[in-house]
PDB file of N, CA and C in Angstrom:
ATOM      1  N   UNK A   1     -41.552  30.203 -10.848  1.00  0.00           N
ATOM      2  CA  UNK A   1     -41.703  28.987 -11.599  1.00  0.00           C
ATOM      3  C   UNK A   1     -42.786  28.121 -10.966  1.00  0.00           C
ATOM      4  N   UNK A   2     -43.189  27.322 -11.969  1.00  0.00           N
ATOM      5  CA  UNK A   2     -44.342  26.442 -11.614  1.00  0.00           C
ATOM      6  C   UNK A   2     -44.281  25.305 -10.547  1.00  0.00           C
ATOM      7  N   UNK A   3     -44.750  25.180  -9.290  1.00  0.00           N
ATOM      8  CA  UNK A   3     -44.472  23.771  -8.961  1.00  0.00           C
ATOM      9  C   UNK A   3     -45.288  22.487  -9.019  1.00  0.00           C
ATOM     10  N   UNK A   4     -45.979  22.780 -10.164  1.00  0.00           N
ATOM     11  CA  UNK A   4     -46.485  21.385 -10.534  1.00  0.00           C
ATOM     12  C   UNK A   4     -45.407  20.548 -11.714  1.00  0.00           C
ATOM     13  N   UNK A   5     -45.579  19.326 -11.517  1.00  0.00           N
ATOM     14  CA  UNK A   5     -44.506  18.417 -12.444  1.00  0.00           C
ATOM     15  C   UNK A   5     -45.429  18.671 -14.128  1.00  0.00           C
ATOM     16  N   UNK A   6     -44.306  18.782 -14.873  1.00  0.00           N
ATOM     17  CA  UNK A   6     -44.862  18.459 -15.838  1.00  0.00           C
ATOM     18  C   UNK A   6     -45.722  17.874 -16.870  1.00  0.00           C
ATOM     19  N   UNK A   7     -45.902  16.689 -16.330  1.00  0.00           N
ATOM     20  CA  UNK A   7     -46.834  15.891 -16.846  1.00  0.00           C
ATOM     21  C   UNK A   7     -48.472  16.353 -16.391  1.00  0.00           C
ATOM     22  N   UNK A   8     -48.330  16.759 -15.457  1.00  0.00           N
ATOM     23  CA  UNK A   8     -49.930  17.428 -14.469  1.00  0.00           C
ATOM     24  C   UNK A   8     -50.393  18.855 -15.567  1.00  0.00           C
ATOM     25  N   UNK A   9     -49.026  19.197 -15.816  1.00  0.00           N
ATOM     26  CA  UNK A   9     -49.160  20.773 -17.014  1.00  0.00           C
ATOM     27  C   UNK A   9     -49.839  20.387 -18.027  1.00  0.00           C
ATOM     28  N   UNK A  10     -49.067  18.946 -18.976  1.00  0.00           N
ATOM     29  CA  UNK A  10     -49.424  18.699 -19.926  1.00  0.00           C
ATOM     30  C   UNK A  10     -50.974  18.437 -19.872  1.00  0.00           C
ATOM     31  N   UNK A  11     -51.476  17.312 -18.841  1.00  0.00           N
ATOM     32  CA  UNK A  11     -53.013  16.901 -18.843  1.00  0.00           C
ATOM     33  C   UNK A  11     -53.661  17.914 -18.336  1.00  0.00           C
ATOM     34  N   UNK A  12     -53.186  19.185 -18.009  1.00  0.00           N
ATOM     35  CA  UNK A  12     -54.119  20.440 -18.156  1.00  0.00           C
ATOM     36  C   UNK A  12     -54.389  20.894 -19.318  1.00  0.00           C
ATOM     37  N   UNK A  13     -53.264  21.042 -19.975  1.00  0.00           N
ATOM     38  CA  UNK A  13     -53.257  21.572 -21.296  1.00  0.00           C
ATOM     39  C   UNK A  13     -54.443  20.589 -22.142  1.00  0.00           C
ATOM     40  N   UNK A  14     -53.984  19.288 -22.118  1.00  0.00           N
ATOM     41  CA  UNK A  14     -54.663  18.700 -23.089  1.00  0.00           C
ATOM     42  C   UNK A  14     -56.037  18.425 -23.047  1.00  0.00           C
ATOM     43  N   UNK A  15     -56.494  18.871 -21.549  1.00  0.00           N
ATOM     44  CA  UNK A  15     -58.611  19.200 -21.237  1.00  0.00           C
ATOM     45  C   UNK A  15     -58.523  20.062 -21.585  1.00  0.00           C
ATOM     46  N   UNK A  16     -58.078  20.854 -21.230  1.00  0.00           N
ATOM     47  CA  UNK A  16     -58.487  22.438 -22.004  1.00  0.00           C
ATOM     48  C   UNK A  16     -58.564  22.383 -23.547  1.00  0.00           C
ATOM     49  N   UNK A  17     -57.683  21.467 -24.343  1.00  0.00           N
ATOM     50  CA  UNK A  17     -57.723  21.759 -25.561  1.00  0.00           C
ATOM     51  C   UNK A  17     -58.917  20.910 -26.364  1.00  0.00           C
ATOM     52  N   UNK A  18     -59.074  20.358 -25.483  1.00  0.00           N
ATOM     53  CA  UNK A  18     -61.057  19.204 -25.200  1.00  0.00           C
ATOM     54  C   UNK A  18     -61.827  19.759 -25.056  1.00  0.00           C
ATOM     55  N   UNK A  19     -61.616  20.922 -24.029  1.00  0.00           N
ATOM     56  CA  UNK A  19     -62.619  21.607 -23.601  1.00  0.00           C
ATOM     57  C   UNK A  19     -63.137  22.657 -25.323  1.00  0.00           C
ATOM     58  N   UNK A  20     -62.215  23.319 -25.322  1.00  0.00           N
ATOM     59  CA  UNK A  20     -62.263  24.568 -26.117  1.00  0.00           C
ATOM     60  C   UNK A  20     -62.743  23.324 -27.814  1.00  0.00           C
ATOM     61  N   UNK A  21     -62.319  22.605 -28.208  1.00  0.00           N
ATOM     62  CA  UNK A  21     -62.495  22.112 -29.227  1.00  0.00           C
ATOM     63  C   UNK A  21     -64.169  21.344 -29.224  1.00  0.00           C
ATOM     64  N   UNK A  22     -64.728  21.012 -28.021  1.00  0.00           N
ATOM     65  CA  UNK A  22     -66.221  20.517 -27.745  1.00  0.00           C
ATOM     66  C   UNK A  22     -67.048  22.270 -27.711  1.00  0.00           C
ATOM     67  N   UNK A  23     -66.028  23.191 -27.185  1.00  0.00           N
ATOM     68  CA  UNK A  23     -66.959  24.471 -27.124  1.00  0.00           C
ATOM     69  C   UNK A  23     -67.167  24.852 -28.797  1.00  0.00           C
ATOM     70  N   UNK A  24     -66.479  25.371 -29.459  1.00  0.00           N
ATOM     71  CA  UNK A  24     -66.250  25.604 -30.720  1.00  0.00           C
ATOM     72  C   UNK A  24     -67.175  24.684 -31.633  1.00  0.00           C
ATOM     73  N   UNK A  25     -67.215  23.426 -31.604  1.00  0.00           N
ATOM     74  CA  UNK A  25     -68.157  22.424 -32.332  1.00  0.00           C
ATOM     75  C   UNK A  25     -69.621  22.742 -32.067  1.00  0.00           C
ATOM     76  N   UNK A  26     -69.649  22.989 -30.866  1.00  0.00           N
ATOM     77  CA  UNK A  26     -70.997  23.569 -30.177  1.00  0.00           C
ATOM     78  C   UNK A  26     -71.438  24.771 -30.575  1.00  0.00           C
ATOM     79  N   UNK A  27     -70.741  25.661 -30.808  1.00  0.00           N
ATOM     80  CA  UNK A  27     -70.968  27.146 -31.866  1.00  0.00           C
ATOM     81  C   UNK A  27     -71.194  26.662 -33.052  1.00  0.00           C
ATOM     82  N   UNK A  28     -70.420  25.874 -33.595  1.00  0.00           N
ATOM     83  CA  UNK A  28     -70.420  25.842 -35.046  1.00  0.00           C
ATOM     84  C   UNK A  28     -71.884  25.009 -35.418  1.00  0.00           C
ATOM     85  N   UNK A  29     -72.809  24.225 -34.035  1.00  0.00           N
ATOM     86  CA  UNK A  29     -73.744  23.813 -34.716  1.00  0.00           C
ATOM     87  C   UNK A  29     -74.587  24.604 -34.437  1.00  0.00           C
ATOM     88  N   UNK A  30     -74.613  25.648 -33.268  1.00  0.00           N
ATOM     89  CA  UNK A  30     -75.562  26.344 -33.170  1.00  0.00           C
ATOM     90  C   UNK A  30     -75.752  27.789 -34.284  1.00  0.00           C
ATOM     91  N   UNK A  31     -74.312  27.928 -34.824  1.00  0.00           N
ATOM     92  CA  UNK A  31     -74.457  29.146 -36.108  1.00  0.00           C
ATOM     93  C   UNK A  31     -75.168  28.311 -37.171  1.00  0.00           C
ATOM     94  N   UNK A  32     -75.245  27.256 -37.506  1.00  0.00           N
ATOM     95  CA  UNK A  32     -75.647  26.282 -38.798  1.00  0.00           C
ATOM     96  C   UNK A  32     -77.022  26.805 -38.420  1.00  0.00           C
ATOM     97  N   UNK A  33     -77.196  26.004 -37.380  1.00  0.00           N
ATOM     98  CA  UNK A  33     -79.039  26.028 -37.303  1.00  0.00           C
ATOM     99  C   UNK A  33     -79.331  27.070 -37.016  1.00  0.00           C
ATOM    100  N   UNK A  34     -78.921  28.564 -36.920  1.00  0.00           N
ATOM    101  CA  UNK A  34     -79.499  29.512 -36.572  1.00  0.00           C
ATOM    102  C   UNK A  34     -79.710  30.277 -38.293  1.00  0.00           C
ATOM    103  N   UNK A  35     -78.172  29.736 -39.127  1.00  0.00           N
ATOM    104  CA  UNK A  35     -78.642  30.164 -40.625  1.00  0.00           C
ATOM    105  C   UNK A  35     -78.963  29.237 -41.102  1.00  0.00           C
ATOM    106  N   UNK A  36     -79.729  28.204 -40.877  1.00  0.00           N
ATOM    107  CA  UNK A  36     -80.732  27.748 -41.895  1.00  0.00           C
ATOM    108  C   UNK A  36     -81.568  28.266 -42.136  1.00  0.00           C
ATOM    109  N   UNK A  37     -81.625  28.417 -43.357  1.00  0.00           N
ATOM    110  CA  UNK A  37     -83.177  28.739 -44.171  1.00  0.00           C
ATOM    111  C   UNK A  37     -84.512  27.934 -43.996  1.00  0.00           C
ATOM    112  N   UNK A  38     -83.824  26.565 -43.971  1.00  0.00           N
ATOM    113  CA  UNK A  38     -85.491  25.943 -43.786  1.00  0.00           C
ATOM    114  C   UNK A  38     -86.029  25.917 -42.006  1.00  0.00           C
ATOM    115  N   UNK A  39     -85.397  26.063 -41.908  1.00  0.00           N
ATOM    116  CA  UNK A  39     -85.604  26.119 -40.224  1.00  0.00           C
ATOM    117  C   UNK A  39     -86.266  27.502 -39.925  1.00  0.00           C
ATOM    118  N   UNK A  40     -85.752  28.676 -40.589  1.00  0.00           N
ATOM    119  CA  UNK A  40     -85.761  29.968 -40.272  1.00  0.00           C
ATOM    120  C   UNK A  40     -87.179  30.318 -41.367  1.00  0.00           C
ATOM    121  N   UNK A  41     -87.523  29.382 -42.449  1.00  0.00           N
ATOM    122  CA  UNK A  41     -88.826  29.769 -42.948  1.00  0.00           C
ATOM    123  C   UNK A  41     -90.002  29.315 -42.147  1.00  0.00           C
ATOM    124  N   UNK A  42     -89.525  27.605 -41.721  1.00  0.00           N
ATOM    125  CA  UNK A  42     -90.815  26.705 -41.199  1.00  0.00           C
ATOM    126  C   UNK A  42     -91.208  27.969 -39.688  1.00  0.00           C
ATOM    127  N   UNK A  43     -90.181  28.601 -38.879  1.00  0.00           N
ATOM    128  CA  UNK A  43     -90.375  28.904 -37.629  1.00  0.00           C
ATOM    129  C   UNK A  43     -91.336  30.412 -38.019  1.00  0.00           C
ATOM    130  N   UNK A  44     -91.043  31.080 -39.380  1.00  0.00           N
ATOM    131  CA  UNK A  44     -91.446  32.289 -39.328  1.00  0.00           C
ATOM    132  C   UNK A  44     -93.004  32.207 -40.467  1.00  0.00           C
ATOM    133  N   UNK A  45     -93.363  30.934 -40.772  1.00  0.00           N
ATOM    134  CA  UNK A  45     -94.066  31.028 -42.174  1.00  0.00           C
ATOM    135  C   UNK A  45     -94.885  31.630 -42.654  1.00  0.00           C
ATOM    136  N   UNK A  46     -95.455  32.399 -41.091  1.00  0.00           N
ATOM    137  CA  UNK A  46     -96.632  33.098 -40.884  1.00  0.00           C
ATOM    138  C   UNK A  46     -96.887  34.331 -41.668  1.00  0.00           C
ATOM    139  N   UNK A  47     -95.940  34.455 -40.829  1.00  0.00           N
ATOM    140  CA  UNK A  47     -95.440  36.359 -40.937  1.00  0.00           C
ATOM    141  C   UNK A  47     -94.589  36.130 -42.495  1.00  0.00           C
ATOM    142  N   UNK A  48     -93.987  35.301 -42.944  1.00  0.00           N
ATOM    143  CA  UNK A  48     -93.656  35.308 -44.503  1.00  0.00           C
ATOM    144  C   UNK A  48     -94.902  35.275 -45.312  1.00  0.00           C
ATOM    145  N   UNK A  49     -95.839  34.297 -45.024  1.00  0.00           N
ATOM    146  CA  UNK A  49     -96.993  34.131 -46.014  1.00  0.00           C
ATOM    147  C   UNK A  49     -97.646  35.768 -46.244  1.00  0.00           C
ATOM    148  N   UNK A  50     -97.768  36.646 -44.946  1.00  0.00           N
ATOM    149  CA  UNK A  50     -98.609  37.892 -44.789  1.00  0.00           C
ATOM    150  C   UNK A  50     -97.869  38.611 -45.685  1.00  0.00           C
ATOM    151  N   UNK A  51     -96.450  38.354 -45.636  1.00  0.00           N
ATOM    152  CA  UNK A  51     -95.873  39.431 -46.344  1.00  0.00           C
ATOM    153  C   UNK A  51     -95.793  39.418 -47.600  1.00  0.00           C
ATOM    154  N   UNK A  52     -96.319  38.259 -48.257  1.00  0.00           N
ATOM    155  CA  UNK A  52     -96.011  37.919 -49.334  1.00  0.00           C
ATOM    156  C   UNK A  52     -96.801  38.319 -50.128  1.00  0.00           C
ATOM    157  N   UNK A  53     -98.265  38.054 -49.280  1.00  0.00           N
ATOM    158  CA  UNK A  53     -99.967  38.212 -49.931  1.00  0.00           C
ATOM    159  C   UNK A  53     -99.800  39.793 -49.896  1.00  0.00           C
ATOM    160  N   UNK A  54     -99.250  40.698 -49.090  1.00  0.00           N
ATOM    161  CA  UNK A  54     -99.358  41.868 -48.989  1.00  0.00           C
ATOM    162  C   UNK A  54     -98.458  42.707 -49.973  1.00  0.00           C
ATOM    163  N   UNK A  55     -97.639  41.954 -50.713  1.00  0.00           N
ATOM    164  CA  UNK A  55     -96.812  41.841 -51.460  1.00  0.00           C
ATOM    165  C   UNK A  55     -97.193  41.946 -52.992  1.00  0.00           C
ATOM    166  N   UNK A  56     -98.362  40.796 -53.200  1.00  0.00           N
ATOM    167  CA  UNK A  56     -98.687  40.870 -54.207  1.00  0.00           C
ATOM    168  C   UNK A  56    -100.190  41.365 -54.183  1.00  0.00           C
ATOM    169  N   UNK A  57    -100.999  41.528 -53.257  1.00  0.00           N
ATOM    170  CA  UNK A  57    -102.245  42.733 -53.389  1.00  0.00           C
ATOM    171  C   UNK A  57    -101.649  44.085 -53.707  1.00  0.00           C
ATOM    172  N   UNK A  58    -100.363  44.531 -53.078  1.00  0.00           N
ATOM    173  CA  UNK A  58    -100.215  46.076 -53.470  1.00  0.00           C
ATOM    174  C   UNK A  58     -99.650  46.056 -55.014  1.00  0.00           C
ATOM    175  N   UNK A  59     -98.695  44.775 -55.270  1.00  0.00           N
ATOM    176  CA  UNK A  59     -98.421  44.739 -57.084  1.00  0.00           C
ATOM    177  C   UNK A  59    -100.004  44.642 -57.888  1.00  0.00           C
ATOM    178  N   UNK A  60    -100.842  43.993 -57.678  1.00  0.00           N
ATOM    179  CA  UNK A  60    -101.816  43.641 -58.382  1.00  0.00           C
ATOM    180  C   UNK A  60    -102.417  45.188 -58.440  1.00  0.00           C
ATOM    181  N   UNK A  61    -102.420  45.727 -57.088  1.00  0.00           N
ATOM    182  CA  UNK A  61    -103.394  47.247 -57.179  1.00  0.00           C
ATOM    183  C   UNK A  61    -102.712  48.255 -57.833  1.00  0.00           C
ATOM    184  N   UNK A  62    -101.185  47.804 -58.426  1.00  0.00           N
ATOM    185  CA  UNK A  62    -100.720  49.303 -59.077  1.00  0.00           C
ATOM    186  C   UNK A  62    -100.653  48.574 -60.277  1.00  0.00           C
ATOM    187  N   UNK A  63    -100.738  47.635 -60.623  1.00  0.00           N
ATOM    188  CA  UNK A  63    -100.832  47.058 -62.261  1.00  0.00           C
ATOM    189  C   UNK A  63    -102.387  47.853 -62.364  1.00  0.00           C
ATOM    190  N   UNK A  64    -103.505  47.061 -62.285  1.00  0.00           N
ATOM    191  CA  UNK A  64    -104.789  47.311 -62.167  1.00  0.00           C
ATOM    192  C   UNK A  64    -104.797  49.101 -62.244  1.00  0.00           C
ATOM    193  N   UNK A  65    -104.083  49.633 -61.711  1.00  0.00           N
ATOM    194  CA  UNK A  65    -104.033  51.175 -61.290  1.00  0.00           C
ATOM    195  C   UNK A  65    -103.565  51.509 -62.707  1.00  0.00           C
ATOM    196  N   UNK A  66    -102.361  51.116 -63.718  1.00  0.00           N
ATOM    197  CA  UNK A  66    -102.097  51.038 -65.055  1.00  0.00           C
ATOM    198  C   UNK A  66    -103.015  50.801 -65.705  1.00  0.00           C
ATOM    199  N   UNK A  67    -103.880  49.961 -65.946  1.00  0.00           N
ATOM    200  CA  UNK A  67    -104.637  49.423 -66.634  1.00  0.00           C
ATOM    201  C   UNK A  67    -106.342  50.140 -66.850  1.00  0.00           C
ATOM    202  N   UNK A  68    -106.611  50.927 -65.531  1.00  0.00           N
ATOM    203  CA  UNK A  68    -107.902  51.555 -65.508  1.00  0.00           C
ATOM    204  C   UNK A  68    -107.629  53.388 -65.448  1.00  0.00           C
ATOM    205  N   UNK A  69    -108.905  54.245 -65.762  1.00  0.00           N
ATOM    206  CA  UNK A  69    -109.205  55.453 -65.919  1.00  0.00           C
ATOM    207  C   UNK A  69    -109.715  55.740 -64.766  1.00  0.00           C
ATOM    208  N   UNK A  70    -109.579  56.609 -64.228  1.00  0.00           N
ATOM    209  CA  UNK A  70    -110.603  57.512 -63.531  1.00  0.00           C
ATOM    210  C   UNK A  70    -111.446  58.592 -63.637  1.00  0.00           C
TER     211      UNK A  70
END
């Protein structure tokens, strides 16, 4: 059995349940901002814009590819 008095148990218990409830809030803002979209476009815009242009040069070259004879 424990020999700390009870009350010393309880104000363990009740940091810990401070603790774990400040940890958890702290996840929950770091999952938000990790799935944001606008955050996750502004950081990548680069490499989205390339992909995009590369995206629509290869649509444009197989329309165009429909459209002409060889």
């Amino acid at each position: 059995m424990s020999t700390l008095p009870i009350y010393e148990l309880e104000l363990r218990a009740s940091d810990q349940r401070r603790r774990l409830a400040a940890s958890v809030a702290e996840f929950k803002t770091q999952v938000r901002e990790r799935l944001n979209i606008d955050n996750a476009v502004r950081e990548h815009l680069g490499l989205l814009s390339g992909i995009v242009a590369a995206f629509a040069f290869a649509s444009a070259y197989a329309v165009t590819g429909l459209f002409t004879r060889h």
